[in-house]
C-alpha atoms as a PDB file:
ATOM      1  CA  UNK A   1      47.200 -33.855  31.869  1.00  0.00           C
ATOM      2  CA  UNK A   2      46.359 -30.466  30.648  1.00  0.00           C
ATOM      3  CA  UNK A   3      43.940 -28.232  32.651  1.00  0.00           C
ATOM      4  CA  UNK A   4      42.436 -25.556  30.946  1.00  0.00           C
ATOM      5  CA  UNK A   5      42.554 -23.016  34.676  1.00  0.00           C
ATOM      6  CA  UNK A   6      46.110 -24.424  34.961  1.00  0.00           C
ATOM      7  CA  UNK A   7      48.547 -21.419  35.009  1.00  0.00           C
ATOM      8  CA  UNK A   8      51.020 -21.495  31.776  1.00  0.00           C
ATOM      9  CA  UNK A   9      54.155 -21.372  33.955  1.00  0.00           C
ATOM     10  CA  UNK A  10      53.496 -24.779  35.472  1.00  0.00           C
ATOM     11  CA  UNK A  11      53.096 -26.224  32.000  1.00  0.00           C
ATOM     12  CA  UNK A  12      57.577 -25.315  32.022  1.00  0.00           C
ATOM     13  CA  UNK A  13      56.630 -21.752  30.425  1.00  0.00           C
ATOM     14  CA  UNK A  14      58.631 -18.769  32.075  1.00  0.00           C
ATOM     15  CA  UNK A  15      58.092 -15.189  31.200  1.00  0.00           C
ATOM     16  CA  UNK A  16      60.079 -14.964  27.993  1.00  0.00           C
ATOM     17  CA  UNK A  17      58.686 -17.939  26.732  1.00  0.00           C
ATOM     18  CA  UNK A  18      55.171 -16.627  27.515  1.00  0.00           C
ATOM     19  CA  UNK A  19      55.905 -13.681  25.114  1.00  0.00           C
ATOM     20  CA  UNK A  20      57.441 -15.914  22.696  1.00  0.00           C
ATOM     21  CA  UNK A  21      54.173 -17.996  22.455  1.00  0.00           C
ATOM     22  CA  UNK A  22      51.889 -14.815  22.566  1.00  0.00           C
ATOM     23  CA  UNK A  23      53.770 -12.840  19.508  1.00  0.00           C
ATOM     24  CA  UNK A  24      53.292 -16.749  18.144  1.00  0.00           C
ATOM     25  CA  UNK A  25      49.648 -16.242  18.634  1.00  0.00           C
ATOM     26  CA  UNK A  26      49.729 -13.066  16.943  1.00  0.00           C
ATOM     27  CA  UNK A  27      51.451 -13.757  14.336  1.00  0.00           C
ATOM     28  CA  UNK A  28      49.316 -16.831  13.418  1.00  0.00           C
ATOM     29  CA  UNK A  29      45.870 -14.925  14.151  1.00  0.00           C
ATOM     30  CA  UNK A  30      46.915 -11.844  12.292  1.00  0.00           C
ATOM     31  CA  UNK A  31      45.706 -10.036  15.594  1.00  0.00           C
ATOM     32  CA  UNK A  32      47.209  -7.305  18.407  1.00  0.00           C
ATOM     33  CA  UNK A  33      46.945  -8.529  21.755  1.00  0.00           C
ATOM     34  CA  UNK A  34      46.598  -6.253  24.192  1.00  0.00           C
ATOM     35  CA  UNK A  35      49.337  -5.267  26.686  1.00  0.00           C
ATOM     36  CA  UNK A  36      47.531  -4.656  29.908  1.00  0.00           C
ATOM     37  CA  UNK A  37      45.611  -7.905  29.904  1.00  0.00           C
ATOM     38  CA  UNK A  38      46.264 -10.117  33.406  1.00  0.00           C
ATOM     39  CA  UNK A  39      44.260 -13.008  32.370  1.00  0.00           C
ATOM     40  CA  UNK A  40      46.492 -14.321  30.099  1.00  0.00           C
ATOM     41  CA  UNK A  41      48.009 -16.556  32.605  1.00  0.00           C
ATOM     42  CA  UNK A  42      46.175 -19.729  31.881  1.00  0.00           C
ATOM     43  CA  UNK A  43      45.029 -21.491  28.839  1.00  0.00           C
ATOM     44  CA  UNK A  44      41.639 -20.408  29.240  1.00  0.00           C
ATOM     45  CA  UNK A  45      42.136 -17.015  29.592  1.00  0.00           C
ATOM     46  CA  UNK A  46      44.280 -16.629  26.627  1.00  0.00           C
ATOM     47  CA  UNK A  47      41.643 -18.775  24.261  1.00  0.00           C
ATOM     48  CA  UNK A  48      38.588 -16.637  24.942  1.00  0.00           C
ATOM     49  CA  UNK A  49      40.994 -13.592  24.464  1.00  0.00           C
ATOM     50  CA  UNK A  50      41.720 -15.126  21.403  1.00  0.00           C
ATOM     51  CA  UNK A  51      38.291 -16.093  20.387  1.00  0.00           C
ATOM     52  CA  UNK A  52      37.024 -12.475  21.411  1.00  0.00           C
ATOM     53  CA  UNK A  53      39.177 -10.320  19.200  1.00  0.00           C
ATOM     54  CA  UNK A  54      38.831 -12.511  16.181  1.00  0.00           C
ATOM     55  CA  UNK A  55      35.041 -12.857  16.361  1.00  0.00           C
ATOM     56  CA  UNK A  56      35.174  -8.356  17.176  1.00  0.00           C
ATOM     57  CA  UNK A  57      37.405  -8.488  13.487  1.00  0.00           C
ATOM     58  CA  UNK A  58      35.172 -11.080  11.363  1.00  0.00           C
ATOM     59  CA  UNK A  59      32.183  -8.104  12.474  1.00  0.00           C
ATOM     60  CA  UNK A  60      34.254  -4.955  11.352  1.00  0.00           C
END
């Protein structure tokens, strides 16, 4: 089962594969995450990251 609060490295991610899947996200999003973020650990952190910078880009 999938929690949303569960941390990605007990879902079998490990660091590099953690970038791998953000530069995913970016790439399929057409966004920039941002570098300093720490709450991109868990699933829910990284959607309403997500969510955030493409609803900041549909108002530009």
């Amino acid at each position: 089962m999938l929690l949303d609060d569960q941390p990605v490295a007990e879902f079998g991610l490990d660091s590099l594969s953690l970038v791998e899947l953000l530069f995913s996200i970016e790439e399929h999003f057409k966004i920039d995450l941002p570098d300093n973020r720490t709450d991109l650990n868990t699933l829910t952190g990284l959607a309403g990251l997500v969510d955030d910078i493409l609803a900041e880009t549909a108002a530009q």
